[in-house]
N, C-alpha and C. Protein backbone atom coordinates (compact mmCIF):
# COMPACT_ATOMS: atom_id res chain seq x y z
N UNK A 1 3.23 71.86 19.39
CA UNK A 1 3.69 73.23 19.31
C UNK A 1 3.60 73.69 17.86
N UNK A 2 3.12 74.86 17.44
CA UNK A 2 2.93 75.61 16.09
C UNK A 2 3.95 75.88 15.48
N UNK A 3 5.19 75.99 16.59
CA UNK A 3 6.19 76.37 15.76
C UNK A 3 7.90 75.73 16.17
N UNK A 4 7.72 74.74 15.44
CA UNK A 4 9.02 73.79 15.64
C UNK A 4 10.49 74.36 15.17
N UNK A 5 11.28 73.86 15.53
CA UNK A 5 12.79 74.61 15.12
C UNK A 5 12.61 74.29 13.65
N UNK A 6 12.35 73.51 13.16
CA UNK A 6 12.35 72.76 11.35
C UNK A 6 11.73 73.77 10.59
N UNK A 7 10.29 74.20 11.36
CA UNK A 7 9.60 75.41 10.68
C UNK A 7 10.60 76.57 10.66
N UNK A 8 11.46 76.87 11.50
CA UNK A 8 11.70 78.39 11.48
C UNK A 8 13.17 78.21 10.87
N UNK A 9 13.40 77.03 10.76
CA UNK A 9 14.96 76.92 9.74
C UNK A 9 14.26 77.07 8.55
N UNK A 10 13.22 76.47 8.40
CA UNK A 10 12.56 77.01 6.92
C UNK A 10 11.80 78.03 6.63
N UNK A 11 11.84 79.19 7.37
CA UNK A 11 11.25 80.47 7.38
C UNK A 11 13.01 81.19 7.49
N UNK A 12 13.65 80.25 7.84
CA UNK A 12 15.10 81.85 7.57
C UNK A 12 15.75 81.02 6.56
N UNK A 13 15.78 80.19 5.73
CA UNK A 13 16.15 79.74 4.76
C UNK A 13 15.56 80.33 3.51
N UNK A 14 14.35 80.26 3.65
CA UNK A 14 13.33 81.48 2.87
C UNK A 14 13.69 82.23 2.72
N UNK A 15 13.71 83.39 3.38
CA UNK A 15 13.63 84.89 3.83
C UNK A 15 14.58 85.22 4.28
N UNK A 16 15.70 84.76 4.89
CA UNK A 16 17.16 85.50 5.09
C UNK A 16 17.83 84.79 4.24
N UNK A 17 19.38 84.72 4.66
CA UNK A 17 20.41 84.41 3.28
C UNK A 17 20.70 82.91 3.07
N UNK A 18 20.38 82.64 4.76
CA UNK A 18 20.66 81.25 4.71
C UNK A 18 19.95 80.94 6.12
N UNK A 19 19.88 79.61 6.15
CA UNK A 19 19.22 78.64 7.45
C UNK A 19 19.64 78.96 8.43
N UNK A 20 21.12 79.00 8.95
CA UNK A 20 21.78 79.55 10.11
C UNK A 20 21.81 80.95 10.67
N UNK A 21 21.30 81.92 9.22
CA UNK A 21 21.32 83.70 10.00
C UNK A 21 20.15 83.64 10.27
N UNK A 22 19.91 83.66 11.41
CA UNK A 22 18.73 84.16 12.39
C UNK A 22 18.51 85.53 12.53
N UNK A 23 19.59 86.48 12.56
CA UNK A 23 19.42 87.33 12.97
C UNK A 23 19.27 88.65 11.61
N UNK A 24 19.27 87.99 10.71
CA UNK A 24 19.06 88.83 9.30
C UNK A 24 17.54 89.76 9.66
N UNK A 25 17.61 91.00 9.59
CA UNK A 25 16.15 91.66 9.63
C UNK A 25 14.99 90.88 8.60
N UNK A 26 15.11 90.40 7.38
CA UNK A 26 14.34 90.14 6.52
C UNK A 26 13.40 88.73 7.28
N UNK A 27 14.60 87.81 7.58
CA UNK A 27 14.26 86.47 8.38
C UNK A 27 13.43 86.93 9.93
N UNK A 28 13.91 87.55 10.52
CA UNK A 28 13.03 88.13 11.81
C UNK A 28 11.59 88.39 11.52
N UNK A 29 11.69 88.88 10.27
CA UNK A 29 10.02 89.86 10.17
C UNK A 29 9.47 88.69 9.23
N UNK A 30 10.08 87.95 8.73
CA UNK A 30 9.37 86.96 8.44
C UNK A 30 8.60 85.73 9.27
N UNK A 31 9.79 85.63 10.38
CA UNK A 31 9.27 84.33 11.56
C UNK A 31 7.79 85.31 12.31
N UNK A 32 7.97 86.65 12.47
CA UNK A 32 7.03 87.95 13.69
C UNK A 32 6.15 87.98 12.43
N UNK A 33 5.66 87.75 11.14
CA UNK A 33 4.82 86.96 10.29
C UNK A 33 4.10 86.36 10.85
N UNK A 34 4.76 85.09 11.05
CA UNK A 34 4.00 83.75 10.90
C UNK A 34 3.87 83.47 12.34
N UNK A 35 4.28 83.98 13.07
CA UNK A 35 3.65 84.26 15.03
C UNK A 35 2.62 84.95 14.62
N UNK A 36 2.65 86.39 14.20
CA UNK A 36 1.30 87.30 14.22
C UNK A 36 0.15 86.56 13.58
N UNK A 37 0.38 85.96 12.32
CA UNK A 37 -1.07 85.04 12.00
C UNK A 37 -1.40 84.01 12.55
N UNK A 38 -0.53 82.93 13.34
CA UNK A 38 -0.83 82.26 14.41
C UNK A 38 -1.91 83.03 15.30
N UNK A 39 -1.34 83.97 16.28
CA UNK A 39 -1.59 84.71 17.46
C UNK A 39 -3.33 85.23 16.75
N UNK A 40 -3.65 85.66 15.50
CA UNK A 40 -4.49 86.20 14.95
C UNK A 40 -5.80 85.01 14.78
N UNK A 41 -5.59 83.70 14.38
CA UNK A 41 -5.71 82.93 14.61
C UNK A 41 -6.72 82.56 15.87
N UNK A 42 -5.59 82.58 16.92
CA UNK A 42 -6.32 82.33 17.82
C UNK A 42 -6.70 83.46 18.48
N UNK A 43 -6.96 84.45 18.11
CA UNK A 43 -7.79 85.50 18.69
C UNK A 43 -9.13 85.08 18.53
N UNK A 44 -9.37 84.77 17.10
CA UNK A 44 -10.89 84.87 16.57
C UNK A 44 -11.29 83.92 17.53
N UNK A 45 -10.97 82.61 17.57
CA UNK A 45 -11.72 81.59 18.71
C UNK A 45 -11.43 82.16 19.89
N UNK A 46 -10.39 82.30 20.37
CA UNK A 46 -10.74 83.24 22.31
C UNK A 46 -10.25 84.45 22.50
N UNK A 47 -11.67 85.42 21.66
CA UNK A 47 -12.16 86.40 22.00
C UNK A 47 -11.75 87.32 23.43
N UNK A 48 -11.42 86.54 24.21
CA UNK A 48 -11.47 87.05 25.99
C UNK A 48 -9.95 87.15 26.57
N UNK A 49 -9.02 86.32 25.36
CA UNK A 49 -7.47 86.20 26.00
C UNK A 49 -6.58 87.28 25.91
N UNK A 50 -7.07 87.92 26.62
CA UNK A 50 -6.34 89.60 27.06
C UNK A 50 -4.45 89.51 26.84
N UNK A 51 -4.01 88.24 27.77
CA UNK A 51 -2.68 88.34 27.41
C UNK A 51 -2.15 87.73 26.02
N UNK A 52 -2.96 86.87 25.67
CA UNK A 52 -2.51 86.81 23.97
C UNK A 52 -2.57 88.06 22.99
N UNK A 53 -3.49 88.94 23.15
CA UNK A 53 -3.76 89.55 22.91
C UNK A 53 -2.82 90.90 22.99
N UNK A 54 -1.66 91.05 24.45
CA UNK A 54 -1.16 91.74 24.11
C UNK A 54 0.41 91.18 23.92
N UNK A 55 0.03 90.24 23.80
CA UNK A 55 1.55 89.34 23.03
C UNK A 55 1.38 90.08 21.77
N UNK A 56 0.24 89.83 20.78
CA UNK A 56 -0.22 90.05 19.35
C UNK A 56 0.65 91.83 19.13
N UNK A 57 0.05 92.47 20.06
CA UNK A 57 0.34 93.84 20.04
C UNK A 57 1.64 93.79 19.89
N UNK A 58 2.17 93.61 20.50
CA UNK A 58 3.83 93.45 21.10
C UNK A 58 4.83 93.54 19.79
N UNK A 59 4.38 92.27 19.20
CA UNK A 59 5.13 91.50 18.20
C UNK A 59 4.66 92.31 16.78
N UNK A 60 3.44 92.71 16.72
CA UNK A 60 3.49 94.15 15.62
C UNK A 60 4.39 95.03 15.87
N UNK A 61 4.28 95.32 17.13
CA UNK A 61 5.29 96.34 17.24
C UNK A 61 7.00 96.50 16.86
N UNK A 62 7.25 95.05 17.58
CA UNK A 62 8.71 94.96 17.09
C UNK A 62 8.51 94.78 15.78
N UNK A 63 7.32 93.85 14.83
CA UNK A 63 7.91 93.51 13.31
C UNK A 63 8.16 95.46 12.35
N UNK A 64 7.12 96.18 13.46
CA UNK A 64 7.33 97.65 12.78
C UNK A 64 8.50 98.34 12.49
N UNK A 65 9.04 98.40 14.01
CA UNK A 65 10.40 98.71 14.07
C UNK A 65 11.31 97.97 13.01
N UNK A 66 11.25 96.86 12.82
CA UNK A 66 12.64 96.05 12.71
C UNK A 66 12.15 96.61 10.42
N UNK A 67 10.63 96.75 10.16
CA UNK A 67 10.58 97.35 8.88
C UNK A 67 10.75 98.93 8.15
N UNK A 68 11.20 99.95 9.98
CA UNK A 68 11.39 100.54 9.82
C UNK A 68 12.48 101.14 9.97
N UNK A 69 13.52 100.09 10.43
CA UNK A 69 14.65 100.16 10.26
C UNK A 69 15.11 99.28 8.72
N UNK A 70 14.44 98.59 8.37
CA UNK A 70 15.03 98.34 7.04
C UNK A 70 14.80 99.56 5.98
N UNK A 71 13.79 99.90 5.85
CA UNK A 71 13.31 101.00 5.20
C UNK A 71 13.99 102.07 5.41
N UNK A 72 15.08 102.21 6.43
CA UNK A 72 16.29 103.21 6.43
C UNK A 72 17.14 103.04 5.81
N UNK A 73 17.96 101.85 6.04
CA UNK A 73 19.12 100.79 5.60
C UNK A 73 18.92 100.63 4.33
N UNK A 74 17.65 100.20 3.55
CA UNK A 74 17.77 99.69 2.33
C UNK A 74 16.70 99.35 1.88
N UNK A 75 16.53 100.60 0.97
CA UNK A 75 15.26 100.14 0.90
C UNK A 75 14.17 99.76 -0.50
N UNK A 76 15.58 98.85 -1.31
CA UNK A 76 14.89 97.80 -1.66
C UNK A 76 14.81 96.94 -0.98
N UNK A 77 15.96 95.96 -0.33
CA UNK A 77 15.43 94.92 0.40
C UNK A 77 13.94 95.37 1.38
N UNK A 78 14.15 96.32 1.74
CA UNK A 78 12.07 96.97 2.64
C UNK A 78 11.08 96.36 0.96
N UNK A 79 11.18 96.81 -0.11
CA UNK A 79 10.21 96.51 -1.24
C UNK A 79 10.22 94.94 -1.60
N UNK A 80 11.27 94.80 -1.18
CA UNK A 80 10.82 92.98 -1.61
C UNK A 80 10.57 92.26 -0.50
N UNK A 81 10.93 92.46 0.76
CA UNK A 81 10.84 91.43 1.99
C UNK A 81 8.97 92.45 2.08
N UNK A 82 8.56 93.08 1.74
CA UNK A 82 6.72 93.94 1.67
C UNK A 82 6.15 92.93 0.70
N UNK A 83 6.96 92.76 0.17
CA UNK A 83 6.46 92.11 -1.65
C UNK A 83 5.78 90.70 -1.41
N UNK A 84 6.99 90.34 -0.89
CA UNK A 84 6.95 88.36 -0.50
C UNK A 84 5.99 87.96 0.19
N UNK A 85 6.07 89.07 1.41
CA UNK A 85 5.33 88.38 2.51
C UNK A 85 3.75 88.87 2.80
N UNK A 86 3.32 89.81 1.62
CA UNK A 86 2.23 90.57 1.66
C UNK A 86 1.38 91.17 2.35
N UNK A 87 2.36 92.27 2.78
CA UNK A 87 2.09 92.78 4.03
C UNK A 87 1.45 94.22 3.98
N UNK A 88 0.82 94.20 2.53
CA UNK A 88 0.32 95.40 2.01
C UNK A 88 -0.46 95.23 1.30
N UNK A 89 -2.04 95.44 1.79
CA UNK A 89 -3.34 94.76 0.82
C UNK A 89 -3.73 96.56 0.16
């Protein structure tokens, strides 16, 4: 599996305040990250997987929302959780 509990304690240890808040917006859009480049990933090799494909969609969608609700709330934390995770070429 791509994505073990160990990985994603160390993606909200990162990116939220601590290992245990899961539910921090910064830590969310960080884990809907590292799913979307997975999912991106395996697009390029199967071309044809319609429902991965609209998993991929999906999970943009929520990481949008959840940056456009930070970008209400606060929006430096929106300029540095953009910053880190380079989500702006």
């Amino acid at each position: 599996m791509y994505l073990t509990s160990e990985k994603k304690q160390e993606i909200f240890a990162k990116h939220g305040e601590k290992a245990t808040n899961t539910g921090s917006a910064e830590g969310q859009i960080a884990l809907f990250t590292f799913r979307i480049a997975h999912l991106t990933e395996h697009l390029k090799v199967n071309r044809k997987d319609f429902s991965t494909q609209h998993a991929l969609i999906k999970l943009v969608g929520k990481r949008r929302s959840l940056l456009d609700y930070l970008k209400r709330k606060d929006i430096e934390r929106y300029r540095a959780i953009i910053k880190e995770l380079n989500l702006r070429k």
